[in-house]
Protein backbone atom coordinates (compact mmCIF):
# COMPACT_ATOMS: atom_id res chain seq x y z
CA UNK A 1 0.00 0.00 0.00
CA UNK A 2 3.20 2.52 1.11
CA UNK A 3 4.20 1.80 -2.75
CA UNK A 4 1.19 2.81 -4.38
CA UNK A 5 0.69 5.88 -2.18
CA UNK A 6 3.48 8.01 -4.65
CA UNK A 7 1.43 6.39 -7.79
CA UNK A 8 -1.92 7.55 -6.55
CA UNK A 9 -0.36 11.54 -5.65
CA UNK A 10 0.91 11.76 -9.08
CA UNK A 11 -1.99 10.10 -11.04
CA UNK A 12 -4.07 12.61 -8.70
CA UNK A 13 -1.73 15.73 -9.50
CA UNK A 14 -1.91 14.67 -13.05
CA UNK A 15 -5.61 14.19 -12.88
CA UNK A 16 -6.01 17.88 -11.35
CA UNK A 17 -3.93 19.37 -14.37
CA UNK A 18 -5.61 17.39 -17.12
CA UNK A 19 -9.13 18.71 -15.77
CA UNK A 20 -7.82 22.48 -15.14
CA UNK A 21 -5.94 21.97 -18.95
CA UNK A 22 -9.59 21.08 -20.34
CA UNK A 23 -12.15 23.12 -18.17
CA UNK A 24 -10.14 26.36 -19.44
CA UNK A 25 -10.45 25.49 -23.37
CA UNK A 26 -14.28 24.56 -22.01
CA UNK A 27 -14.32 28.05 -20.44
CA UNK A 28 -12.78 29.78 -23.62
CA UNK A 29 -14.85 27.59 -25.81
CA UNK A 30 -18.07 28.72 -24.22
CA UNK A 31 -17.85 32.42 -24.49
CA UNK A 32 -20.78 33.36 -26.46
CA UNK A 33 -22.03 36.70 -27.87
CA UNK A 34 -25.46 37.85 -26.85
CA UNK A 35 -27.02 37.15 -30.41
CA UNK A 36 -25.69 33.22 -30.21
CA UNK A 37 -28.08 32.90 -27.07
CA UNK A 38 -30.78 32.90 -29.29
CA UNK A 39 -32.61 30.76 -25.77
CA UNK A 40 -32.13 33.68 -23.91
CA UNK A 41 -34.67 35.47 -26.65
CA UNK A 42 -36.37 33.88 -29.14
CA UNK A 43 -39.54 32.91 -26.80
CA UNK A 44 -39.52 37.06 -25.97
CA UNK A 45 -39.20 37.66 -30.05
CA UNK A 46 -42.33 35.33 -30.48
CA UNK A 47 -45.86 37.27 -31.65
CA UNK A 48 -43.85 40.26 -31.90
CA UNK A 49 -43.10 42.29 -34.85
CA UNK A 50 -39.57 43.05 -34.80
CA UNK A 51 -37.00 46.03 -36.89
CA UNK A 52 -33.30 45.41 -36.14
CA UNK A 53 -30.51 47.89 -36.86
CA UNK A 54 -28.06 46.20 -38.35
CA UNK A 55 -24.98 45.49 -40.66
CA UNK A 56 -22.59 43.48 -41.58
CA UNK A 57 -21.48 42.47 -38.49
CA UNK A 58 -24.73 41.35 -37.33
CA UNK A 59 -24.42 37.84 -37.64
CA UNK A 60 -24.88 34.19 -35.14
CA UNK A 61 -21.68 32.43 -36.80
CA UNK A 62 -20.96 33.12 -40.10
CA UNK A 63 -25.30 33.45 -41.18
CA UNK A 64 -26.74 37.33 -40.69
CA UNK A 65 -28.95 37.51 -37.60
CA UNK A 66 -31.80 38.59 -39.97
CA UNK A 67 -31.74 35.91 -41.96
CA UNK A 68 -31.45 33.47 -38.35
CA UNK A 69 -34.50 35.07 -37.42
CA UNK A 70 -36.45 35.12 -40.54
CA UNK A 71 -35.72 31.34 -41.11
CA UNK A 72 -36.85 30.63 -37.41
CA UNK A 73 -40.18 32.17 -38.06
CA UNK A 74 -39.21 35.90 -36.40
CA UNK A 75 -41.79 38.50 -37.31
CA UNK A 76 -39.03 40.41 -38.92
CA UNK A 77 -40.63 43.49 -40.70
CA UNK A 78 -38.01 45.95 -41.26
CA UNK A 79 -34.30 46.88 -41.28
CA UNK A 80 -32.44 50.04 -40.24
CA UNK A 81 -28.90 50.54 -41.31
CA UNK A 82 -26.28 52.60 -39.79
CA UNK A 83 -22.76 54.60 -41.17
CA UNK A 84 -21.92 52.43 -44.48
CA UNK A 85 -25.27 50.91 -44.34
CA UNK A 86 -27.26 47.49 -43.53
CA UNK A 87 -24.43 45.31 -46.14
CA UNK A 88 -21.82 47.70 -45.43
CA UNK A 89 -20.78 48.33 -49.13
CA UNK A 90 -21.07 52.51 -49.09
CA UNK A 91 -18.09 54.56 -47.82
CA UNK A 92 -17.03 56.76 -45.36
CA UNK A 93 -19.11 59.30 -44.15
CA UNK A 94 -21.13 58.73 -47.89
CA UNK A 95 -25.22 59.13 -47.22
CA UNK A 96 -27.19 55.81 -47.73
CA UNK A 97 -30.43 56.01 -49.12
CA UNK A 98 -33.70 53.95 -48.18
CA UNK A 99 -33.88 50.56 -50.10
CA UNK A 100 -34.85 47.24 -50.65
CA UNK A 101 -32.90 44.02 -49.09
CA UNK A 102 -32.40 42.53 -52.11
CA UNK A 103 -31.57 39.25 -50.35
CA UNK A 104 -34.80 39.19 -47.86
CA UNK A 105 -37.26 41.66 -49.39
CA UNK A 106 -37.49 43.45 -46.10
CA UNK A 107 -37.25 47.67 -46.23
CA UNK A 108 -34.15 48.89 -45.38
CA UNK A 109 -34.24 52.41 -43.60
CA UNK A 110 -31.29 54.48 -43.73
CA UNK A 111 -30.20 56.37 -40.44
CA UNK A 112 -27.32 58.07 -42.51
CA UNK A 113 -29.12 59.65 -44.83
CA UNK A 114 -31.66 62.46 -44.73
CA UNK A 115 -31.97 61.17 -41.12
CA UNK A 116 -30.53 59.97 -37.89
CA UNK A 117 -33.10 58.18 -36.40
CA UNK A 118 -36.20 56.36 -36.63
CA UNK A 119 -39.37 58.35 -36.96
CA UNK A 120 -42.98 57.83 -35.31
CA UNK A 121 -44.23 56.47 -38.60
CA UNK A 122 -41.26 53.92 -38.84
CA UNK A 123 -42.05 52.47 -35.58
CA UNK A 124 -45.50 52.56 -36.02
CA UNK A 125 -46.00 48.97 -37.07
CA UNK A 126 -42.92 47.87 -34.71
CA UNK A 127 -43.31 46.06 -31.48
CA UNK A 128 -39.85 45.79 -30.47
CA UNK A 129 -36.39 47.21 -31.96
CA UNK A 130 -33.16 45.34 -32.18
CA UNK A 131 -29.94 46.80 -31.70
CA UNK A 132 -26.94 44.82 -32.47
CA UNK A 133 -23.90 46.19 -34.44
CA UNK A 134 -20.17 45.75 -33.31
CA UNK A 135 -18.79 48.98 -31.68
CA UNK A 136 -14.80 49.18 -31.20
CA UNK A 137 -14.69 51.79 -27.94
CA UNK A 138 -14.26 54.99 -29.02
CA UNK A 139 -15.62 57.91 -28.98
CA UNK A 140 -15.03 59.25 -32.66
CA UNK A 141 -16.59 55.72 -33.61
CA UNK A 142 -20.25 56.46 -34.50
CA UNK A 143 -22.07 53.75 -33.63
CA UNK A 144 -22.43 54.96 -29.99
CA UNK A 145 -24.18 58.02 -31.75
CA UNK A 146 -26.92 55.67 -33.47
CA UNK A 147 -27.28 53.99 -30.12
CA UNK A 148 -27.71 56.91 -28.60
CA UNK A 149 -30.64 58.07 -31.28
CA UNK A 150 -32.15 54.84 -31.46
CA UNK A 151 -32.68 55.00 -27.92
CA UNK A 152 -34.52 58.69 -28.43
CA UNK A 153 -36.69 57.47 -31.25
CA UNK A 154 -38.07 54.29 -28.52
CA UNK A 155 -38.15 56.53 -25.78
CA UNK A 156 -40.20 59.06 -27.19
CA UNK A 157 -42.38 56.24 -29.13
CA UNK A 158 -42.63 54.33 -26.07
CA UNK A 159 -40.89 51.12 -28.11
CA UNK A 160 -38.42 48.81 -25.91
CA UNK A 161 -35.08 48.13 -27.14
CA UNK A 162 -33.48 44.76 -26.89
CA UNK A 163 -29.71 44.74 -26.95
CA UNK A 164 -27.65 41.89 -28.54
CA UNK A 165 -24.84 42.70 -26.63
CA UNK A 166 -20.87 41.90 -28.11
CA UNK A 167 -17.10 42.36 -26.78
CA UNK A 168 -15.19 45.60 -27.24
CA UNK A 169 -12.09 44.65 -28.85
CA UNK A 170 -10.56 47.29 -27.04
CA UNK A 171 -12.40 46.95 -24.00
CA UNK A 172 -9.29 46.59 -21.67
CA UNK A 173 -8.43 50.64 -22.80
CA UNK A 174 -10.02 53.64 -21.12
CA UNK A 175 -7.86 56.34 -21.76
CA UNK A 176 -7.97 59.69 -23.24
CA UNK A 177 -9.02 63.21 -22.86
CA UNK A 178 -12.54 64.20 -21.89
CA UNK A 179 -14.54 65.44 -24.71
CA UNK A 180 -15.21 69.41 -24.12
CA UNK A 181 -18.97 69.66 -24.94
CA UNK A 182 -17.67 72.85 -26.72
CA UNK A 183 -16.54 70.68 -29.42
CA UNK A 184 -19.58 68.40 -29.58
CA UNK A 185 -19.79 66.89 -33.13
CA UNK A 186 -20.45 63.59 -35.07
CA UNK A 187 -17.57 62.30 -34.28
CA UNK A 188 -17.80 63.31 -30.28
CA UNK A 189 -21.17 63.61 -28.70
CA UNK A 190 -21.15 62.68 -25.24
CA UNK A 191 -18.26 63.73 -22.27
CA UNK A 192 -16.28 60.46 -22.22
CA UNK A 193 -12.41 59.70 -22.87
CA UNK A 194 -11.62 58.71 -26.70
CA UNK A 195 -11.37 54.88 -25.62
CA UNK A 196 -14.16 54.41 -23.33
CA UNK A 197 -14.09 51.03 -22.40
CA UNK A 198 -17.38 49.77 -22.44
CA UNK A 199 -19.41 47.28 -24.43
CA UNK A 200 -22.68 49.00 -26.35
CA UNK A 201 -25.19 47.62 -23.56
CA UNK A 202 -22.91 48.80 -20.85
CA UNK A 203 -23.07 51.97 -22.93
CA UNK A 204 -26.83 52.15 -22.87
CA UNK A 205 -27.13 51.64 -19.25
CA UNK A 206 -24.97 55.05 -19.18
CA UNK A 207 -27.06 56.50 -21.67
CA UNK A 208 -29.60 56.11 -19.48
CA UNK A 209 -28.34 56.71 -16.14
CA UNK A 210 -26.00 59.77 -17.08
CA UNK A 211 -29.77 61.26 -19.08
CA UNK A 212 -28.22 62.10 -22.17
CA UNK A 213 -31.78 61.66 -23.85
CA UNK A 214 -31.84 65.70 -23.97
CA UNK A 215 -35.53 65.67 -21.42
CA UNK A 216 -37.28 62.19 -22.47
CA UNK A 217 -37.53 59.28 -20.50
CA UNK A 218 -35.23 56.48 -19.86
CA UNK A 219 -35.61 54.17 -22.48
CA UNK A 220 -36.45 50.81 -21.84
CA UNK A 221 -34.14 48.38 -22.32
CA UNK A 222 -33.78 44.35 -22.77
CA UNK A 223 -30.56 43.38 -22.62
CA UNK A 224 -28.99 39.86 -23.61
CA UNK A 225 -25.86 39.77 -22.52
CA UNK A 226 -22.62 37.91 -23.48
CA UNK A 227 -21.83 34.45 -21.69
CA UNK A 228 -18.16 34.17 -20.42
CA UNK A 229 -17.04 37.41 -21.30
CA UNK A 230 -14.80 40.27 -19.32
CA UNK A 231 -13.21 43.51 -20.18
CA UNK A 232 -9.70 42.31 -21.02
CA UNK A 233 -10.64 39.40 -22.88
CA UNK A 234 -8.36 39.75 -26.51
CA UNK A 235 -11.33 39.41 -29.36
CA UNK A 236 -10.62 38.74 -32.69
CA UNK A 237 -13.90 40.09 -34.79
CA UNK A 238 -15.15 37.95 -37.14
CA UNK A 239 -16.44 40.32 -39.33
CA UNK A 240 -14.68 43.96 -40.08
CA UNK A 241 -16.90 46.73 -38.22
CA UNK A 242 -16.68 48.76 -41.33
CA UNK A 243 -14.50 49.06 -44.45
CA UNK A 244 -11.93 50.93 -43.21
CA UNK A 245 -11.48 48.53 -40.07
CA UNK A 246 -11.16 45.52 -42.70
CA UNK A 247 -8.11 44.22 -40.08
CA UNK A 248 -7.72 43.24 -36.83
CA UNK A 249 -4.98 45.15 -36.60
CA UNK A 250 -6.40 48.10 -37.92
CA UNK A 251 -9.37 47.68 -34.88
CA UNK A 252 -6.73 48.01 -32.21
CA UNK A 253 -4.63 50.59 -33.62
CA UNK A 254 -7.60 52.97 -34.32
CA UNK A 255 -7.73 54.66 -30.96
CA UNK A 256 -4.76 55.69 -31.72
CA UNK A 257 -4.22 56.11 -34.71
CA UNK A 258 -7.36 57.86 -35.66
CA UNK A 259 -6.20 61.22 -33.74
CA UNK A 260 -4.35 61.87 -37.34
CA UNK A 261 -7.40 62.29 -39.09
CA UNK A 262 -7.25 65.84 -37.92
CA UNK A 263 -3.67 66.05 -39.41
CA UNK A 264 -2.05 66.09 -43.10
CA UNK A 265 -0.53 62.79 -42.20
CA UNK A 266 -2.57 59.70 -43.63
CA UNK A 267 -3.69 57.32 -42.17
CA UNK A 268 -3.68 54.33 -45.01
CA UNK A 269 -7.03 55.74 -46.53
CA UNK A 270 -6.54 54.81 -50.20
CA UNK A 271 -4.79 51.69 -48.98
CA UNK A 272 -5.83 47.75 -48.52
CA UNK A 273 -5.13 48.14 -44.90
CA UNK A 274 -6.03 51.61 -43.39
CA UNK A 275 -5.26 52.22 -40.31
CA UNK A 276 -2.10 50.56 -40.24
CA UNK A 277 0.42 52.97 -41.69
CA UNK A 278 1.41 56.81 -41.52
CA UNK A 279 2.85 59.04 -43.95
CA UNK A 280 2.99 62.24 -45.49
CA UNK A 281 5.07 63.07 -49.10
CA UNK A 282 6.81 65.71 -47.06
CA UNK A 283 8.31 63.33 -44.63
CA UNK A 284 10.48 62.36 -47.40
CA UNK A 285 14.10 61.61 -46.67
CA UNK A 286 12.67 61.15 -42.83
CA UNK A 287 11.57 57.99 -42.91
CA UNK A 288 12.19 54.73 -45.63
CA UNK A 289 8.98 53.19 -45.27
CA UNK A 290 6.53 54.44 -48.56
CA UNK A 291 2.96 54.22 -49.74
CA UNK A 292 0.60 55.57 -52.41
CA UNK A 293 -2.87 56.09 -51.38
CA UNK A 294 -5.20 56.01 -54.42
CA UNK A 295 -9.12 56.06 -54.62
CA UNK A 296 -10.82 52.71 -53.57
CA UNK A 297 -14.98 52.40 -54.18
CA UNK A 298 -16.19 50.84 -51.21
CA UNK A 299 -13.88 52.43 -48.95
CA UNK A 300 -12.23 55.72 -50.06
CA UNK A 301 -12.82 57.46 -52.93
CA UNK A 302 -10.98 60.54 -52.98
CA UNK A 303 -8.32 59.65 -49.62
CA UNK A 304 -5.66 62.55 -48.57
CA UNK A 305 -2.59 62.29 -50.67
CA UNK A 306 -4.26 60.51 -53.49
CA UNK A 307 -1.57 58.67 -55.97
CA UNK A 308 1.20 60.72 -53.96
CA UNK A 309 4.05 58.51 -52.81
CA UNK A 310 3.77 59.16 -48.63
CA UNK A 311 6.71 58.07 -46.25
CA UNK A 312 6.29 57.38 -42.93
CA UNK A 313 5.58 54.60 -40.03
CA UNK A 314 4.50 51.06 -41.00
CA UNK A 315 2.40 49.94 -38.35
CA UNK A 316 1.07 46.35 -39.90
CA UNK A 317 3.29 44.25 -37.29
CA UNK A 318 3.46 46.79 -35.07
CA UNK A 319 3.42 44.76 -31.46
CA UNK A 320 -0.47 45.29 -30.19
CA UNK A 321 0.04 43.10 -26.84
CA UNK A 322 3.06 46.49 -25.90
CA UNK A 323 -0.88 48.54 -26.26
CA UNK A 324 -2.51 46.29 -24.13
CA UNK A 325 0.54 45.92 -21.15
CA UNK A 326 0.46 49.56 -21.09
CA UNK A 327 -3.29 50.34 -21.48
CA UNK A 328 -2.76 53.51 -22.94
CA UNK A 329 -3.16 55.64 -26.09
CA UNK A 330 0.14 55.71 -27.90
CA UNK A 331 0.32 59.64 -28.33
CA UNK A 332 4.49 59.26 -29.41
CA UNK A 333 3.32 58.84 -33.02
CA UNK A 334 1.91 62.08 -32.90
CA UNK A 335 4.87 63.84 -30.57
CA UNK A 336 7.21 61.75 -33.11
CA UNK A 337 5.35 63.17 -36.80
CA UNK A 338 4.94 66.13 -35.53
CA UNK A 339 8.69 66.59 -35.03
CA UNK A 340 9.46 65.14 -38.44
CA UNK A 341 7.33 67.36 -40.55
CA UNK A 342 8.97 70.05 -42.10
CA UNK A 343 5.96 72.33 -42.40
CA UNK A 344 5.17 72.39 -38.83
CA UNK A 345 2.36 75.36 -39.81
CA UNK A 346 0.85 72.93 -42.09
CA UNK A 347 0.16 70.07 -39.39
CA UNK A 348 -3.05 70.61 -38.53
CA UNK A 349 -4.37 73.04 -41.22
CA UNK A 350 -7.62 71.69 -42.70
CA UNK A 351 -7.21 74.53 -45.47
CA UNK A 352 -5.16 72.02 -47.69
CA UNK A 353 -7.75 69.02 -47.86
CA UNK A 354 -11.35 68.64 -47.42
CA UNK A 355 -9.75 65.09 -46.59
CA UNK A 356 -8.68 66.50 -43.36
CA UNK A 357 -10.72 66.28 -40.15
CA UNK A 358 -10.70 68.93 -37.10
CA UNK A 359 -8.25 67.49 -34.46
CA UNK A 360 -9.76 69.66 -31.77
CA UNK A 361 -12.92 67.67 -32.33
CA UNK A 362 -11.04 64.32 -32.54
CA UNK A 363 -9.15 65.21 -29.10
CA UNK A 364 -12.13 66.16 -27.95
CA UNK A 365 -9.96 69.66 -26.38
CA UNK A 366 -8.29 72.19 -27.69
CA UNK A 367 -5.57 71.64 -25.70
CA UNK A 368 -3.93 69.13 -27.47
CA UNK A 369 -2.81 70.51 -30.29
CA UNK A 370 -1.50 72.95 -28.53
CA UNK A 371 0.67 70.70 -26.58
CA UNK A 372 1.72 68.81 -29.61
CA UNK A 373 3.39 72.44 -31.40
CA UNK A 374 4.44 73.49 -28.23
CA UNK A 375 6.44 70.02 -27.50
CA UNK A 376 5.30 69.36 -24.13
CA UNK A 377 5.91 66.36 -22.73
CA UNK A 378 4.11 62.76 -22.82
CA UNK A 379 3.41 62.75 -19.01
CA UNK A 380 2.63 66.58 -18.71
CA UNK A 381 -0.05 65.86 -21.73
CA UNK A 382 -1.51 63.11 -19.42
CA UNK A 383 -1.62 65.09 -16.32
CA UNK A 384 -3.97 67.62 -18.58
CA UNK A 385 -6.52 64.81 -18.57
CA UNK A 386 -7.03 64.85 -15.17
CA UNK A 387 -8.94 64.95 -13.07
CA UNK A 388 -11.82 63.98 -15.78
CA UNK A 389 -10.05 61.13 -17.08
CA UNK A 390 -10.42 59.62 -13.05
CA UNK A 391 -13.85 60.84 -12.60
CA UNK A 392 -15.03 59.33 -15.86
CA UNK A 393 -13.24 55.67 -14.91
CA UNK A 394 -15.20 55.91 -11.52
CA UNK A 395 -18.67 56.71 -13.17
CA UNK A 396 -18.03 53.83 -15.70
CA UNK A 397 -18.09 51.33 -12.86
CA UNK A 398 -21.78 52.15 -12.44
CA UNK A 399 -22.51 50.28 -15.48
CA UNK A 400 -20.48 47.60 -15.49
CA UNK A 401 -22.19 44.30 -16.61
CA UNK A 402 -18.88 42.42 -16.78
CA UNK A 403 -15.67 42.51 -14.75
């Protein structure tokens, strides 16, 4: 018996590592979003006549969530599509007319068209509306905007909103200044940092909580959530949240990288992976690295520097996990571009390119720009984000639905 006793510790340490080994792939295997718990509400969906806003991303595998629905006997009876619309195949910041789903025969209503959310007689034959599109955290990222209208539009027509809710890839980042309601625009329209850190329901629940539905009611809100999920989960999208976010890479660079929108440095626009490279042709003799943007239907028709050779940073293999251990913006590309460019007056003029975006609005302040010609440094920039950037984190908690 003394002899077996060493066989039976090991085969029982063994035993112990084998399970942990397998209940962790279990536990990674059964992360689901809240549109794949189709039990949690299809009995709610039943006798109900249902409009989702949607896109591209809405899907349950690799089959769109209308088409789940509509095959499962779902009262589906219309569609509303967001920026780049319901298949995702106009460009940014182009309008999208009303249509027809060619696919489902359903009526597709734009909300980036001649308006911005649904109206009365839209919702009049609606019993329920469906919200589930995949955000990527920040705050120049307009889905939160559509949210944020949809929610209006239910409020004031006493509709509920269910939420299908899905990860931020970038949900482990809140960082960023506080947007200065002074410079409230489509691409910033509530006071939160530029990587807020929040999936959309989470984001609703603030909505709600922090009244930002001007004087109407709380909307009321069903939310499915997401099974095994947390904030700093890594999530690789299955679908690209838009056509300029066509990479994963791309997705976790953009808080970052996106701040150059409001510069004469491009951003890959006019490229097969945006987002992912910076240049300007008067960095020239700076920097080795080259690319040509040059007009792509679908996703940029008319990008800054069109068919000029740019030089610059190539981000594609750029480390993303140094992002994540730091859990910050990475502002040096800016500091770093800045210093480069020859033309330091001609940073952030807008005057050259109707391609250019305001970077006061980006930032959210006024103050960074400022910063960036005056060359202050990377910690005094962060300490002008304070205290808001502290009071923010600790208002976020509030609606929390994951850890």
């Amino acid at each position: 018996m003394k002899r077996l006793l060493p066989v039976l510790l090991i085969t029982t340490i063994c035993c112990f590592f084998i399970f942990r080994l397998y209940s962790n792939v279990s536990n990674k295997s059964s992360f689901k979003t809240g549109a794949e718990r189709t039990e949690q509400y299809l009995p709610y969906l039943k006798g109900k006549r249902v409009a989702i806003l949607a896109n591209p991303t809405t899907v349950i595998g690799k089959k769109h969530l209308v088409d789940s629905l509509m095959a499962l006997g779902m009262q589906v009876v219309k569609v509303f599509g967001p920026e780049h619309g319901f298949r995702g195949n106009a460009s940014n910041g182009a309008k999208v007319k009303d249509e027809v789903d060619a696919a489902t025969g359903l009526p597709i209503i734009s909300l980036y068209g001649s308006k911005r959310k649904p109206s009365a007689a839209d919702l009049a034959d609606v019993d329920l509306m469906i919200f589930d599109i995949q955000d990527v955290g920040c705050r120049f990222y307009t889905y939160i905007n559509v949210l944020r209208d949809v929610m209006e539009a239910c409020s004031e027509h006493k509709k509920e909103l269910m939420i299908l809710d899905r990860p931020n890839p970038n949900g482990y980042l809140v960082d960023g200044p506080i947007l200065d309601m002074r410079f409230k625009s489509g691409i910033g329209q509530f006071p939160i940092p530029i990587a807020h850190g929040m999936t959309i329901a989470e984001f609703a629940l603030m909505i709600n909580g922090e009244k930002w539905l001007r004087d109407l009611p709380a909307c009321k809100l069903k939310i499915i959530k997401m099974q095994n999920y947390h904030h700093d989960m890594p999530y690789t999208l299955p679908v690209p949240p838009s056509p300029n976010l066509n990479t994963q890479q791309s997705v976790e660079l953009y808080p970052s990288v996106c701040l150059f929108e409001g510069t004469i440095v491009s951003q890959g626009r006019g490229t097969q992976t945006p987002f992912t490279k910076l240049g300007a042709p008067a960095l020239k003799g700076s920097y080795a690295y080259q690319f040509a943007p040059v007009s792509i239907p679908g996703m940029s028709e008319t990008p800054l520097h069109m068919n000029q050779v740019c030089y610059g940073l190539d981000l594609m293999n750029y480390d993303i996990s140094s992002l994540r251990k730091e859990r910050k913006l990475n502002i040096q590309w800016m500091m770093e571009l800045y210093k480069a460019y020859p033309y330091k007056e001609k940073f952030f003029d807008r005057s050259q390119s109707n391609q250019m975006g305001d970077i006061n609005k980006l930032a959210g302040t006024d103050q960074f720009q400022q910063q960036i010609r005056d060359g202050v440094s990377e910690q005094a920039i962060r300490a002008s984000w304070e205290p808001g950037l502290s009071q923010y984190k600790s208002m976020r908690k509030k609606y929390l639905l994951y850890p």
